[in-house]
C-alpha atoms as a PDB file:
ATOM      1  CA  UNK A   1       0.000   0.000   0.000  1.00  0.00           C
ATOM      2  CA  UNK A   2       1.286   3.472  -1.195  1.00  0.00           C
ATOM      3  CA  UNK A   3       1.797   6.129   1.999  1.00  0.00           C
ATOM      4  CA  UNK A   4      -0.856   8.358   0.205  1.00  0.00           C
ATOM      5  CA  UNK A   5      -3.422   5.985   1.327  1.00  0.00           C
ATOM      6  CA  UNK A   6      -1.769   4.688   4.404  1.00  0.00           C
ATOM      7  CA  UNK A   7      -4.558   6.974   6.546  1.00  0.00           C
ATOM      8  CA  UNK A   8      -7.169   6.276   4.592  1.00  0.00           C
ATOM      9  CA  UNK A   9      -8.069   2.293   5.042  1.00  0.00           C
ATOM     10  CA  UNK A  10     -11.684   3.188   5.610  1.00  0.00           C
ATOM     11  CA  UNK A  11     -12.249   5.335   2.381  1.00  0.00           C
ATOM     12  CA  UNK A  12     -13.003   2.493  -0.280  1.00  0.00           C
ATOM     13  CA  UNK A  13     -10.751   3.769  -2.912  1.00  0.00           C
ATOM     14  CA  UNK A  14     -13.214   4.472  -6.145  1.00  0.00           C
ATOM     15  CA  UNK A  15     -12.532   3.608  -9.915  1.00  0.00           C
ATOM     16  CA  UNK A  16     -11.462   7.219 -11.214  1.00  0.00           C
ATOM     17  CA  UNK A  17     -13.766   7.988 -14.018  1.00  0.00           C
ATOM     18  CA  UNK A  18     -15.589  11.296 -14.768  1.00  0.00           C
ATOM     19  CA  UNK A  19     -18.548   9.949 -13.280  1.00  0.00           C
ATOM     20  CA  UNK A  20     -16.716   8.911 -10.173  1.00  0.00           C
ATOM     21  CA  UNK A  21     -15.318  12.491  -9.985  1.00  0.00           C
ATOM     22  CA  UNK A  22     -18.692  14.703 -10.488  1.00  0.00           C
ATOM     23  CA  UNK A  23     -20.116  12.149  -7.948  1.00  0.00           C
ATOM     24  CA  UNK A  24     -17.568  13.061  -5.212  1.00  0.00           C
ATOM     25  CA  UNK A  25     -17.898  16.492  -6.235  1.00  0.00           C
ATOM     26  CA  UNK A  26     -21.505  16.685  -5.881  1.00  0.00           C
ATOM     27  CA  UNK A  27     -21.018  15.897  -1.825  1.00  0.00           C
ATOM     28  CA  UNK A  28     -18.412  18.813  -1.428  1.00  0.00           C
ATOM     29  CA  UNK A  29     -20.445  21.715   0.013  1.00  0.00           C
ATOM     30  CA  UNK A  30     -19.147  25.199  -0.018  1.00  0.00           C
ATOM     31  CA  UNK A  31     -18.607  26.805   3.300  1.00  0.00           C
ATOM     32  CA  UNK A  32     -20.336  29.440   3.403  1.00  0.00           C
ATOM     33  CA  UNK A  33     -23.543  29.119   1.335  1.00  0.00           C
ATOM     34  CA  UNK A  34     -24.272  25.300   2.136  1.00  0.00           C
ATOM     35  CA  UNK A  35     -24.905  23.888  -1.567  1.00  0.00           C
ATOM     36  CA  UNK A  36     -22.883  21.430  -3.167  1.00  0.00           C
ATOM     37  CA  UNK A  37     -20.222  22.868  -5.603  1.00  0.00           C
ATOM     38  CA  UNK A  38     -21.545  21.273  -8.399  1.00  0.00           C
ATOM     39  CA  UNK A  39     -24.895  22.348  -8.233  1.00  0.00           C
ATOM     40  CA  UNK A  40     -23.545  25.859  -7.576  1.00  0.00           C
ATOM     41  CA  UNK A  41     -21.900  25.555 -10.823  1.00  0.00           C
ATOM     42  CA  UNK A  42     -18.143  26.338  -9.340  1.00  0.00           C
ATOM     43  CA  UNK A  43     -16.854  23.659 -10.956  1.00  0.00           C
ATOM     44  CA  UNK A  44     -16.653  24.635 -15.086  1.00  0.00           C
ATOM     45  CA  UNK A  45     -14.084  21.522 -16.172  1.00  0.00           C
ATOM     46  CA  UNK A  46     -13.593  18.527 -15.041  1.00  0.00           C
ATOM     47  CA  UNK A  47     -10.449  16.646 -17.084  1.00  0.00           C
ATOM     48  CA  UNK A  48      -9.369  12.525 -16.280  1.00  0.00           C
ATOM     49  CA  UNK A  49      -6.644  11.154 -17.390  1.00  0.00           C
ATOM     50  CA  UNK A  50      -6.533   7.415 -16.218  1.00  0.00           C
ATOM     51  CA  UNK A  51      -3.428   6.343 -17.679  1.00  0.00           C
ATOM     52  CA  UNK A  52      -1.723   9.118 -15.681  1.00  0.00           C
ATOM     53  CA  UNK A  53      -3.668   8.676 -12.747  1.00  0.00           C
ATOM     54  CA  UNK A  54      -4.327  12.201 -12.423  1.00  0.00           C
ATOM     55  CA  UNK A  55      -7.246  15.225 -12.372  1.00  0.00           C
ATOM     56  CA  UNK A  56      -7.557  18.720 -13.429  1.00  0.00           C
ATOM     57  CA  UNK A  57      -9.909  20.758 -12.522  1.00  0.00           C
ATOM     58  CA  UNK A  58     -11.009  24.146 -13.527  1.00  0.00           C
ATOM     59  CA  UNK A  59     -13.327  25.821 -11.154  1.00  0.00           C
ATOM     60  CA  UNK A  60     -14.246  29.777  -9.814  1.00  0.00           C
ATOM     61  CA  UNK A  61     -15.840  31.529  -6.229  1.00  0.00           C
ATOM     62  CA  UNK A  62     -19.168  32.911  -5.865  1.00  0.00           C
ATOM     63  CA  UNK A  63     -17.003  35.884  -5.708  1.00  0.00           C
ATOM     64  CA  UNK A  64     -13.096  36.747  -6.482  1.00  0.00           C
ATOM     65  CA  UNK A  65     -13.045  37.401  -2.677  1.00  0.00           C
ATOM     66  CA  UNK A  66     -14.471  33.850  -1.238  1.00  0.00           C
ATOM     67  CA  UNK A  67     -13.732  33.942   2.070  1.00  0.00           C
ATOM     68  CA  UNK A  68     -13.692  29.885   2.172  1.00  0.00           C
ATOM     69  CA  UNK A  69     -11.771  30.219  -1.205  1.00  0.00           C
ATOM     70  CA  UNK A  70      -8.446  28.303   0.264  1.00  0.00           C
ATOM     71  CA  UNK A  71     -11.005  26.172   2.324  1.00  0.00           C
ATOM     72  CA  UNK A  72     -13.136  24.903  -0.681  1.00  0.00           C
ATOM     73  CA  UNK A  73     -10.142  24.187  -2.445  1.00  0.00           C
ATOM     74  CA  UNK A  74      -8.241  22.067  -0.023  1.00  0.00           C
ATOM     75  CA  UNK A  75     -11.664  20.470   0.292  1.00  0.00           C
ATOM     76  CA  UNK A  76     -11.988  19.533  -2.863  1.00  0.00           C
ATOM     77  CA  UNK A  77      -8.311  18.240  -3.483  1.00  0.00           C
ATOM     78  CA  UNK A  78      -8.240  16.135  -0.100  1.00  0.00           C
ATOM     79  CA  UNK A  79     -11.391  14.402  -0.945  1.00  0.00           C
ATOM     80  CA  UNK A  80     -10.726  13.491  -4.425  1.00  0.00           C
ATOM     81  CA  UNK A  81      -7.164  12.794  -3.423  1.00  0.00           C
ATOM     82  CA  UNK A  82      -8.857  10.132  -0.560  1.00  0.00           C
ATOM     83  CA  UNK A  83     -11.499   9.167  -3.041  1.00  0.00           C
ATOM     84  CA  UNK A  84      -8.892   7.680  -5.505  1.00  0.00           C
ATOM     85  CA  UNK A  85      -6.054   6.931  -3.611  1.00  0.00           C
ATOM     86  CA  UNK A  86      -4.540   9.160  -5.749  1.00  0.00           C
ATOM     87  CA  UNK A  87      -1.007  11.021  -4.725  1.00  0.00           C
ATOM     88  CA  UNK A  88      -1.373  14.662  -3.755  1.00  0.00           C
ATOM     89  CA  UNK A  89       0.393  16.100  -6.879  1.00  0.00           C
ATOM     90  CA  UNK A  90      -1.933  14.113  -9.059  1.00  0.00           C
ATOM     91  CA  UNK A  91      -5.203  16.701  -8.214  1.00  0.00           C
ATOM     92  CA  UNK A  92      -4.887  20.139 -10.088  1.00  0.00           C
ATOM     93  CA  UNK A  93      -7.381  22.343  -9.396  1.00  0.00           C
ATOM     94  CA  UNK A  94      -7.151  25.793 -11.625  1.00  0.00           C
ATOM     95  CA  UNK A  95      -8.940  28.771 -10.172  1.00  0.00           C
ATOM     96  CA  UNK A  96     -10.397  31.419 -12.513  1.00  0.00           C
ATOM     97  CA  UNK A  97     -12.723  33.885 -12.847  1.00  0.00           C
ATOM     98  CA  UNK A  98     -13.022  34.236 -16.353  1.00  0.00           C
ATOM     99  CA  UNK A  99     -16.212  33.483 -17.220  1.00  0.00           C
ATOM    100  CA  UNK A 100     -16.850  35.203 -13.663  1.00  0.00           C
ATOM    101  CA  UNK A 101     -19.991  32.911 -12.114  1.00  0.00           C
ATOM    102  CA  UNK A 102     -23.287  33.925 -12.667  1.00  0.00           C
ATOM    103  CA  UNK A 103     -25.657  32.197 -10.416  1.00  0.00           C
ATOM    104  CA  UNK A 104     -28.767  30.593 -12.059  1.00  0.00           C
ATOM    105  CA  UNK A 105     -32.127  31.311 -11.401  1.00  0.00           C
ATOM    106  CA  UNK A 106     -32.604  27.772  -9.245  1.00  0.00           C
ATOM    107  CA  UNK A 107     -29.846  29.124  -7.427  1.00  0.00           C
ATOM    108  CA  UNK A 108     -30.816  32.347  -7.018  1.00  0.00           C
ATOM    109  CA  UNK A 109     -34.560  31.378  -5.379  1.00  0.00           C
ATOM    110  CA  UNK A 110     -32.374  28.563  -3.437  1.00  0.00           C
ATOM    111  CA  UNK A 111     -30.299  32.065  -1.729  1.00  0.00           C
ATOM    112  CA  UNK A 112     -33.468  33.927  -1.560  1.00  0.00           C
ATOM    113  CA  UNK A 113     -32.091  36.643  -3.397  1.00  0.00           C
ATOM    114  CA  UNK A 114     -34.925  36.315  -6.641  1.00  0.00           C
END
């Protein structure tokens, strides 16, 4: 067993596919606002490569200045990191804010703010 999963004997380790990865995703919360990232539509790319062993991911903030930026983040890599017994250099997450994110209207009447 690799030391990247040494801590982790109670995680069953998950085939890494794109499914795999939105479904992991899809439990990650952000901080602040309580709603799954993917459903707040933070997440805009989502790239496998299984021979590599590796993910990239391109994602944005609510706002350029998230406080629970560096929090969501680190949330995000540790649990796909756990998820896949992947090593810690293997998860690149991108953060941009080009397109900036516009929330929907679901989202909107979800914040109360419609």
């Amino acid at each position: 067993m690799n030391s990247d999963t040494d801590n982790n004997d109670d995680i069953e380790i998950l085939p890494l596919t794109q499914e795999h990865v939105i479904e992991v995703l899809k439990v990650i919360d952000d901080p602040e606002l309580h709603i799954d990232v993917m459903t707040l539509g933070l997440i805009y790319d989502t790239v496998i490569d299984e021979k590599k062993k590796s993910i990239d991911i391109r994602m944005t903030f609510t706002t350029p200045l998230c406080p629970y930026g560096e929090i969501l983040v680190e949330m995000i890599h540790t649990a796909l990191t756990e998820q896949f017994g992947l090593a810690k250099d293997k998860v690149n997450i991108e953060v941009v804010f080009d397109p900036p994110w516009k929330p929907t209207d679901e989202i909107k009447a979800m914040l109360g703010i419609m």
